[in-house]
Protein backbone atom coordinates (compact mmCIF):
# COMPACT_ATOMS: atom_id res chain seq x y z
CA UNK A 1 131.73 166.76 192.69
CA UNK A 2 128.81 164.94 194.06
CA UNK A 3 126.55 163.20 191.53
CA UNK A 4 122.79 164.45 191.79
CA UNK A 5 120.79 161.00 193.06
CA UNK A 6 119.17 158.73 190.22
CA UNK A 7 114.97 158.75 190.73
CA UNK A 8 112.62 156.81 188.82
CA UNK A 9 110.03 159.52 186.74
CA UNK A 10 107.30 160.59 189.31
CA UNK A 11 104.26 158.12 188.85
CA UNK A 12 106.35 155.11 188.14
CA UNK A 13 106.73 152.44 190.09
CA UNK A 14 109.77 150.17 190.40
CA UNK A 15 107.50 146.98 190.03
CA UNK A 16 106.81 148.30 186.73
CA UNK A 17 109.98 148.18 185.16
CA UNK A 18 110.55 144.86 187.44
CA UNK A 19 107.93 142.78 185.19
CA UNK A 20 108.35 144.21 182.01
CA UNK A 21 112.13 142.95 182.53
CA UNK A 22 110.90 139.37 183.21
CA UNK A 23 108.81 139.77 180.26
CA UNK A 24 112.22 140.41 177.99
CA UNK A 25 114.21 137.91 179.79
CA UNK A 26 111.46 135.06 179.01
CA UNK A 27 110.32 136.04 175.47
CA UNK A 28 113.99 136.63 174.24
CA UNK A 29 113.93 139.29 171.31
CA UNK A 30 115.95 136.97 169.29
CA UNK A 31 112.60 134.93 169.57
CA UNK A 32 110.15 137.28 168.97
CA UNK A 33 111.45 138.25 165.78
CA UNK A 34 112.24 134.85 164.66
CA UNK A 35 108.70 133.88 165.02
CA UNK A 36 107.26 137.36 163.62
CA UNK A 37 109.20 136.26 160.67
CA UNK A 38 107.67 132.69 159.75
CA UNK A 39 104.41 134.45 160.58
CA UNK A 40 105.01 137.04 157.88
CA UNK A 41 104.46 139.58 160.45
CA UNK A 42 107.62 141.60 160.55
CA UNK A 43 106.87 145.08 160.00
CA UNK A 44 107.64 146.11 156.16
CA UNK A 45 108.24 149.90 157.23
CA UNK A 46 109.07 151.26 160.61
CA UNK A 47 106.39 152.35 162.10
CA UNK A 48 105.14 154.07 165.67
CA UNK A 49 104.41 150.54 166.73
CA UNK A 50 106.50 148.01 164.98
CA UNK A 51 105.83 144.16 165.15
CA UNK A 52 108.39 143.01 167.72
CA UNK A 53 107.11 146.38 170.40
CA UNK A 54 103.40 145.01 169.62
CA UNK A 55 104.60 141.48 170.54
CA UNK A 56 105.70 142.65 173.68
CA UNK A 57 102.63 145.01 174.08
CA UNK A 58 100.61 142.45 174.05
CA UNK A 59 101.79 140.06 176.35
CA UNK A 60 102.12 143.28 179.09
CA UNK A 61 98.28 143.93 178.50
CA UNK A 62 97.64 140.86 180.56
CA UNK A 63 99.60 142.05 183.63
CA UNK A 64 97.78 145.50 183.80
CA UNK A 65 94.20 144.11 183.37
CA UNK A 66 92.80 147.47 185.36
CA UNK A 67 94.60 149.35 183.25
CA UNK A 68 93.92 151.49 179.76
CA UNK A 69 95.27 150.30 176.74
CA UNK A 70 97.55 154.02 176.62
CA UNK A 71 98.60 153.35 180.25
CA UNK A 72 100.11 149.76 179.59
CA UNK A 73 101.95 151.20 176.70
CA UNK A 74 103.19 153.75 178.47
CA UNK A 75 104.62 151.85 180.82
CA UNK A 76 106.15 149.71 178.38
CA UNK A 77 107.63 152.87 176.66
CA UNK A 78 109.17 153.77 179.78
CA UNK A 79 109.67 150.42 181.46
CA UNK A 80 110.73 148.05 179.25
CA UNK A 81 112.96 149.97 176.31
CA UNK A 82 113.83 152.71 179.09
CA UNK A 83 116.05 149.47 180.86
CA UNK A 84 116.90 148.55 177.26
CA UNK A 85 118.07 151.17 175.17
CA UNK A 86 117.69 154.52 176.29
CA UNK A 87 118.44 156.05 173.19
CA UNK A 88 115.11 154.15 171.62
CA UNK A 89 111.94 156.05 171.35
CA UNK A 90 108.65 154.36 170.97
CA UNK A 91 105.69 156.94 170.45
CA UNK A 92 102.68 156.46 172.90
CA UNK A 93 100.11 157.03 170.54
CA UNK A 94 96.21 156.75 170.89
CA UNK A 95 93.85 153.79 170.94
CA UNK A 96 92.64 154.00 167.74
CA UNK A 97 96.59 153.64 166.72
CA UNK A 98 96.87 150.95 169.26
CA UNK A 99 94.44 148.61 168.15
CA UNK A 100 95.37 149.04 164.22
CA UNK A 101 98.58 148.11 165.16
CA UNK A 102 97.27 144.70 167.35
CA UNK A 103 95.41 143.91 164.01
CA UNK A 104 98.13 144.07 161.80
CA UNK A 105 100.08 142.31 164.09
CA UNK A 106 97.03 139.28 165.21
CA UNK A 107 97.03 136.07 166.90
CA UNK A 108 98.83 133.39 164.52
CA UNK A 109 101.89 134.81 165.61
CA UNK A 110 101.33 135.40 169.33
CA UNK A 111 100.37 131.45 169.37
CA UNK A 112 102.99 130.44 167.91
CA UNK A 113 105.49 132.02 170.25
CA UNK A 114 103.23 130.59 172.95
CA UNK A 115 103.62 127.06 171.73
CA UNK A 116 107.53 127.68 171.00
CA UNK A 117 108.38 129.29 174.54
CA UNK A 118 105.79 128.03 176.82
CA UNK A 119 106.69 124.12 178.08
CA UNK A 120 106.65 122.00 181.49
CA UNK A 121 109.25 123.88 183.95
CA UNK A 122 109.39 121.23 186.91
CA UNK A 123 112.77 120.29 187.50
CA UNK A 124 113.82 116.48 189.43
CA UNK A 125 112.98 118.06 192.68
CA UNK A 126 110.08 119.86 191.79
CA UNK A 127 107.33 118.70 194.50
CA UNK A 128 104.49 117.43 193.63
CA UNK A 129 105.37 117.00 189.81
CA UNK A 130 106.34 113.65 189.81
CA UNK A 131 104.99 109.62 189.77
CA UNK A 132 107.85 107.74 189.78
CA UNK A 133 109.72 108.98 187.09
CA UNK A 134 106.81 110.02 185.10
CA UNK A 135 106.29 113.81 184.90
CA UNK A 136 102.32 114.46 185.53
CA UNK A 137 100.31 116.36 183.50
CA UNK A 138 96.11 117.07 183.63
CA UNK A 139 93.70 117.66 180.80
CA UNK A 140 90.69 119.76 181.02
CA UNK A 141 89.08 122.79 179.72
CA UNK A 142 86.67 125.75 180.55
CA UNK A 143 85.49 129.05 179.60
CA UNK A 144 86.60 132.73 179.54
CA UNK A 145 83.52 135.85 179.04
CA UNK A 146 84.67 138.24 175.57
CA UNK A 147 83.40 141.22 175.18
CA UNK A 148 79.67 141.83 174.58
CA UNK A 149 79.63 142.65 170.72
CA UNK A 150 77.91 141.70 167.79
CA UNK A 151 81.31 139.90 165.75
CA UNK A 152 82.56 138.49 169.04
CA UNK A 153 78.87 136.88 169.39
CA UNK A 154 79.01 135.86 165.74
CA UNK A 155 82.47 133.83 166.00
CA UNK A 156 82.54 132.12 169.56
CA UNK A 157 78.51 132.23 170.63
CA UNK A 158 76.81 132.34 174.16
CA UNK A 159 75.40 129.85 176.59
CA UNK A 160 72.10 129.41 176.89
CA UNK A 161 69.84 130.62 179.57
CA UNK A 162 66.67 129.67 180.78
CA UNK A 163 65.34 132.95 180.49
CA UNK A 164 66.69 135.79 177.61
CA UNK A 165 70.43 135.57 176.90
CA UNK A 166 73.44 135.36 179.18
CA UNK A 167 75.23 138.31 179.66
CA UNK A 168 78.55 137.87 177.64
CA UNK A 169 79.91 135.10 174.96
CA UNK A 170 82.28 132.95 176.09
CA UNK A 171 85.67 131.11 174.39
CA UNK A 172 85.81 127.54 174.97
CA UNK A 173 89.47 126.46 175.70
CA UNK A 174 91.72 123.12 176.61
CA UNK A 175 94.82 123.17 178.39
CA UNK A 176 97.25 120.31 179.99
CA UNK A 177 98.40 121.61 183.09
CA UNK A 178 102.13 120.23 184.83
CA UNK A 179 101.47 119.33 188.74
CA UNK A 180 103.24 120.93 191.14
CA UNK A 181 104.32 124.12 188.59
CA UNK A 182 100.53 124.67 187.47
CA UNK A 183 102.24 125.42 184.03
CA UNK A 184 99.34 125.70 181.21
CA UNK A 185 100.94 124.15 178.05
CA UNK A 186 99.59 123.14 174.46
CA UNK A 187 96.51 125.25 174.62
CA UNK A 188 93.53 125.70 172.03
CA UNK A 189 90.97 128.10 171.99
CA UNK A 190 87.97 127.96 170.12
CA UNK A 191 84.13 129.00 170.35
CA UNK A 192 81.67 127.94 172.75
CA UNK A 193 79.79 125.36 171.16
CA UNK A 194 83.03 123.61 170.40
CA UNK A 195 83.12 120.57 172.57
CA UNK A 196 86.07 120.34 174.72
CA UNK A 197 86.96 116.48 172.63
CA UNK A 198 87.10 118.61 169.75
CA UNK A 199 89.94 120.60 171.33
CA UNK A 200 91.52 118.03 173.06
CA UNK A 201 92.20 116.19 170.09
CA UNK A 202 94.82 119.04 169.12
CA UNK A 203 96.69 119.34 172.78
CA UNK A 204 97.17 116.00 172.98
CA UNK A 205 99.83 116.18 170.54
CA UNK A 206 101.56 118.20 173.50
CA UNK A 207 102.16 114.78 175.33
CA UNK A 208 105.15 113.30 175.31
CA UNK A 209 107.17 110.08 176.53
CA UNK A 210 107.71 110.20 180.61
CA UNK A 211 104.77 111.90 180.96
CA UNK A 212 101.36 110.59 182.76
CA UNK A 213 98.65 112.17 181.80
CA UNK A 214 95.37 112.82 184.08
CA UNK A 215 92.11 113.77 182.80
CA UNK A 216 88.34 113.23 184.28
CA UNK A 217 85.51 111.29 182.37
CA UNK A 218 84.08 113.48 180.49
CA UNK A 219 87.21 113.06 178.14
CA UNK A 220 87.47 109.40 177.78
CA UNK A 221 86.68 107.71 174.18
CA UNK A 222 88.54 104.98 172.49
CA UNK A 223 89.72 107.22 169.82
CA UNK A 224 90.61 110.01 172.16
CA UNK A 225 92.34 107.38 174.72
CA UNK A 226 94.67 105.75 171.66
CA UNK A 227 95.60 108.64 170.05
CA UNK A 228 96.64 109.97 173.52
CA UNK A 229 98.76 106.63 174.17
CA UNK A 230 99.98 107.06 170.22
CA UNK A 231 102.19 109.76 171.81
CA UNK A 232 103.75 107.58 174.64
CA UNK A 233 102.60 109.14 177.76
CA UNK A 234 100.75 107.09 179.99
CA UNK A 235 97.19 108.01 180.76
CA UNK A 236 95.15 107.78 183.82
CA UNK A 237 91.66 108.69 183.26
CA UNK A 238 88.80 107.85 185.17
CA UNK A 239 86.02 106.69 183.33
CA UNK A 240 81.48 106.83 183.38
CA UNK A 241 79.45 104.53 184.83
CA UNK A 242 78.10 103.14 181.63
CA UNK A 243 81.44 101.98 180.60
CA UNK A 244 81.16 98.30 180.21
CA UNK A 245 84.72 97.08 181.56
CA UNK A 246 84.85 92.87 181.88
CA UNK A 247 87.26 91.62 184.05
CA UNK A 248 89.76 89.36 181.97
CA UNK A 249 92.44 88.85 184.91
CA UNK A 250 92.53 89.63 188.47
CA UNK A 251 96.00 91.63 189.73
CA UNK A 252 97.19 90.70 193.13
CA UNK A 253 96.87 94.38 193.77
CA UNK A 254 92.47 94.64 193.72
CA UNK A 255 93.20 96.10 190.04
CA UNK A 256 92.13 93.96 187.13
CA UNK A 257 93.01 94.16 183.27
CA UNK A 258 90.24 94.75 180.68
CA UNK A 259 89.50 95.51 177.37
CA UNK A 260 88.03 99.05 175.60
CA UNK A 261 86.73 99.02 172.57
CA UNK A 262 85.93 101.49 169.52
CA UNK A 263 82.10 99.90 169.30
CA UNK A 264 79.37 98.42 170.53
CA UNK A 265 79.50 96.07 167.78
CA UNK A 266 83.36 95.37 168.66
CA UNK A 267 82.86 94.70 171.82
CA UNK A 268 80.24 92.04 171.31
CA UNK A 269 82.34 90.53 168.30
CA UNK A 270 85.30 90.25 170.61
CA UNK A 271 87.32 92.29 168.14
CA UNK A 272 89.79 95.71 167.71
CA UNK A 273 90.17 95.71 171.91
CA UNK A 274 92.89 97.43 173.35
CA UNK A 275 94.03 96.61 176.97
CA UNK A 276 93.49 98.94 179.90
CA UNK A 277 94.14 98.17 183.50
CA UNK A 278 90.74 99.10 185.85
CA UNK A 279 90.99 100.43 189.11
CA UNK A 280 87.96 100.91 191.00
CA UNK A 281 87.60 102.04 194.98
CA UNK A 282 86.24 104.42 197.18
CA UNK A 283 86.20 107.59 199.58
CA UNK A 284 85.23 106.66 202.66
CA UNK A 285 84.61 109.30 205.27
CA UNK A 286 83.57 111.45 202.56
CA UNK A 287 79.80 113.16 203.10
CA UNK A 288 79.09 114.06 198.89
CA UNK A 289 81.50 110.96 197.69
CA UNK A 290 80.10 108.86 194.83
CA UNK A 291 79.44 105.02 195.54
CA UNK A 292 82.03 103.94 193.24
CA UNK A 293 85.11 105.58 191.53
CA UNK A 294 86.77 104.12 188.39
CA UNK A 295 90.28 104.57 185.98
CA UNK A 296 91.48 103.07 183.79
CA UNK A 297 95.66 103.24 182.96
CA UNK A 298 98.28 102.34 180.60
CA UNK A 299 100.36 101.17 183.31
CA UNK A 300 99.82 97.38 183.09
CA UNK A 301 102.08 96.44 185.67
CA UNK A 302 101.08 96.42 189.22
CA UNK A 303 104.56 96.59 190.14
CA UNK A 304 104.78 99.76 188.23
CA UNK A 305 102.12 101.72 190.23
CA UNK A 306 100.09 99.87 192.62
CA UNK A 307 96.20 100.36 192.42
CA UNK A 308 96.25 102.02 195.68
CA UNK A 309 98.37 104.91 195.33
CA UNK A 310 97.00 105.36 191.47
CA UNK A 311 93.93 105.82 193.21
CA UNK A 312 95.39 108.32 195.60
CA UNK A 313 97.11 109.86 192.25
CA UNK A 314 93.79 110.57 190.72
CA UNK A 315 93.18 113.15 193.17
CA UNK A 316 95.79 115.55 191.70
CA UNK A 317 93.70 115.86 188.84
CA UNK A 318 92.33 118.51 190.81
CA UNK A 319 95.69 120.96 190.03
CA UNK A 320 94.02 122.21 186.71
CA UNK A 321 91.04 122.95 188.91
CA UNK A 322 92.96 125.07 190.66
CA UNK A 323 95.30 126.48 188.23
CA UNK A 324 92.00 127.56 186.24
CA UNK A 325 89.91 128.94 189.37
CA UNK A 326 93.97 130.86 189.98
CA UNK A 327 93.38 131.73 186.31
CA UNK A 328 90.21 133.00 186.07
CA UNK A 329 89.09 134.93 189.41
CA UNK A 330 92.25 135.78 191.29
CA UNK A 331 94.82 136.89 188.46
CA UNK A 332 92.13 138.15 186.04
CA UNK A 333 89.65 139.51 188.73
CA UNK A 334 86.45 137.87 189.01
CA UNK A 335 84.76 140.86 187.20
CA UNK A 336 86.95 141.62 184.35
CA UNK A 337 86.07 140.93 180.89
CA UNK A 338 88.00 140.32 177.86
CA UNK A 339 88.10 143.63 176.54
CA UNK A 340 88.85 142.88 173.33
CA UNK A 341 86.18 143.91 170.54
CA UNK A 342 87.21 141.62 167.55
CA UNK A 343 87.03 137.71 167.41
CA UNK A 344 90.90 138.08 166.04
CA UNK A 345 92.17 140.05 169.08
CA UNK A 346 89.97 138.37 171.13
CA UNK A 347 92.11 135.52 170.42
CA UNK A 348 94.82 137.29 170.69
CA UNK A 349 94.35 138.45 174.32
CA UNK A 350 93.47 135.09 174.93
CA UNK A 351 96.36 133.06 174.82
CA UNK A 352 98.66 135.74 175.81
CA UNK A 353 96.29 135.82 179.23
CA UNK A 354 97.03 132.11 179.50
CA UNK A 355 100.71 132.30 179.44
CA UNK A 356 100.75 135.04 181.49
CA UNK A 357 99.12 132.39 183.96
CA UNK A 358 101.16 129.27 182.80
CA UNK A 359 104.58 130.34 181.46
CA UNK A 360 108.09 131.53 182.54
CA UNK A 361 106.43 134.80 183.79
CA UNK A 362 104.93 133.51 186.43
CA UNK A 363 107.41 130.17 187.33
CA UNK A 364 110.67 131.41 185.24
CA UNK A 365 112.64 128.35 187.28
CA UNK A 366 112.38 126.18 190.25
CA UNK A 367 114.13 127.86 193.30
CA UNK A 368 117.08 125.37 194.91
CA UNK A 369 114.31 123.85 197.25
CA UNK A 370 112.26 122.84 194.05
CA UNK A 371 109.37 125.04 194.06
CA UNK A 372 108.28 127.03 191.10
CA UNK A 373 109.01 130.84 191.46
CA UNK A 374 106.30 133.46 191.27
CA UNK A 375 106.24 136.49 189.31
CA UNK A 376 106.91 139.85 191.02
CA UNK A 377 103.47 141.37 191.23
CA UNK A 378 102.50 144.47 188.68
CA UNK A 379 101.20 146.36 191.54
């Protein structure tokens, strides 16, 4: 006897069940629960919505940004623990259920499986992800509109505006991005007024031996610059005009070696410098170029990396610019807010909306060619 054909439930959609898969297959449930449990977040009772499903809640809230909060659990219900255990039920509850269930779950625990699971990806013959052995990563930071309410304006704050008030308040954040992967790593969130030093201070830490590190001038400070080296990545930063950078030996290469210092005071005392190598040059051709470019390295050794193709090196600084604008306006939407009401889930919704940009979701592996995989889209 014939077997009566297999159909998805009408209104699903097979791209549905596609991503939630990828989501299981990246964030491991073995993982999830591990890191609910040194949170002290595992769910004491079972409930409609226990810890681990809320884990995995959130993170699909960030694929179905045009979605209601109902819908994307819905299709989690029937998505996600439909391919896993059919015998599972998970109720589909309302939003007011929903959102007690985000707060009891909050974001300590969502970063921390962030920081655990989300890494560099780029394989040996990953383009564009590589200096001569050294893998290379960017620094930089920007801004993400919250919801307009009264607690989210309270905790993070709002630009200012020449006239009035601007029309949401924003979360700062910093991020080191991996060339050729665009991989987000190490981030930290925090309010507006935060400078972006302030933040970098705590991603640095995600450095790591082999790695170069990229980051513009708005970042560069003595203190910032060793603790950055204290890791053992190599840094190329470019550096203000203001910088006063003596030359103390010409390198056959144009490049010359130098001394920063943590002072004024040192510097004129001769005292508590710390080497750098300067490379300075220009874009010719180039209508809205600058005069003069500058940066500074770790990389003493001309032989090491040549002045000329550090200076063409600089220019993939630019990847975070794109991984943010990729970020920002075309996953996200140009239009859509966080929806998020409280400065906790704001958080929250946060970081998991950066890993749904930077992690395994979107590049689980290089292909065999070395380029990063994409997602399957949500629909």
């Amino acid at each position: 006897m014939a077997r009566a054909v297999g159909e998805l439930p009408k209104g699903q959609r097979i791209t549905d069940y596609i991503s939630l898969g990828v989501i299981e297959k990246s964030f491991p449930l073995k993982n999830v629960k591990e890191v609910l449990q040194k949170t002290g977040k595992t769910s004491q009772r079972e409930r409609d919505l226990p810890a681990h499903v809320m884990m995995y809640y959130v993170i699909a809230l960030a694929l179905y940004m045009g979605s209601s909060c109902r819908e994307v659990l819905r299709c989690l219900v029937s998505g996600f623990w439909w391919l896993r255990d059919s015998a599972r039920r998970v109720r589909v509850v309302g939003k007011s259920g929903i959102s007690q269930a985000r707060s009891r779950l909050g974001s300590v625990a969502v970063k921390a499986l962030h920081d655990e699971l989300v890494k560099p990806i780029a394989a040996a013959e990953t383009k564009g992800a590589w200096y001569r052995g050294r893998r290379l990563v960017s620094l930089d930071g920007s801004t993400m509109d919250v919801a307009d309410t009264a607690r989210n304006e309270e905790a993070f704050g709002r630009p200012k505006a020449s006239r009035g008030k601007t029309a949401y308040p924003q979360v700062r954040f910093v991020s080191l991005v991996e060339s050729g992967t665009h991989v987000l790593f190490g981030t930290q969130l925090g309010p507006y007024a935060t400078g972006e030093i302030s933040l970098a201070k705590e991603v640095i830490g995600c450095l790591k031996p082999g790695m170069l590190c990229l980051a513009d001038r708005n970042f560069f400070g003595f203190t910032l610059w060793e603790q950055a080296h204290a890791t053992g990545a190599e840094l190329l930063w470019r550096v203000k005009k203001n910088v006063v950078l003596a030359p103390h030996k010409r390198l056959k290469d144009g490049s010359f070696l130098s001394k920063v210092y943590p002072s004024i005071k040192d510097r004129r005392n001769g005292r508590n410098g710390v080497i750098v190598r300067v490379i300075e040059y220009k874009l010719e051709g180039v209508g809205d170029a600058e005069p003069l470019y500058r940066v500074i390295t770790t990389i003493l050794d001309p032989e090491q990396a040549p002045a000329a193709e550090l200076a063409a090196l600089y220019i993939q600084r630019w990847e975070i610019e794109t991984a943010l604008d990729e970020l920002k306006t075309h996953l996200r939407g140009s239009r859509v807010v966080l929806r998020s009401k409280t400065p906790e889930l704001v958080r929250q919704f946060a970081v998991r909306r950066i890993w749904l940009y930077d992690g395994s979701l979107r590049n689980p592996r290089p292909d065999a060619r070395g380029r990063a995989q994409r997602r399957p889209r949500s629909g």
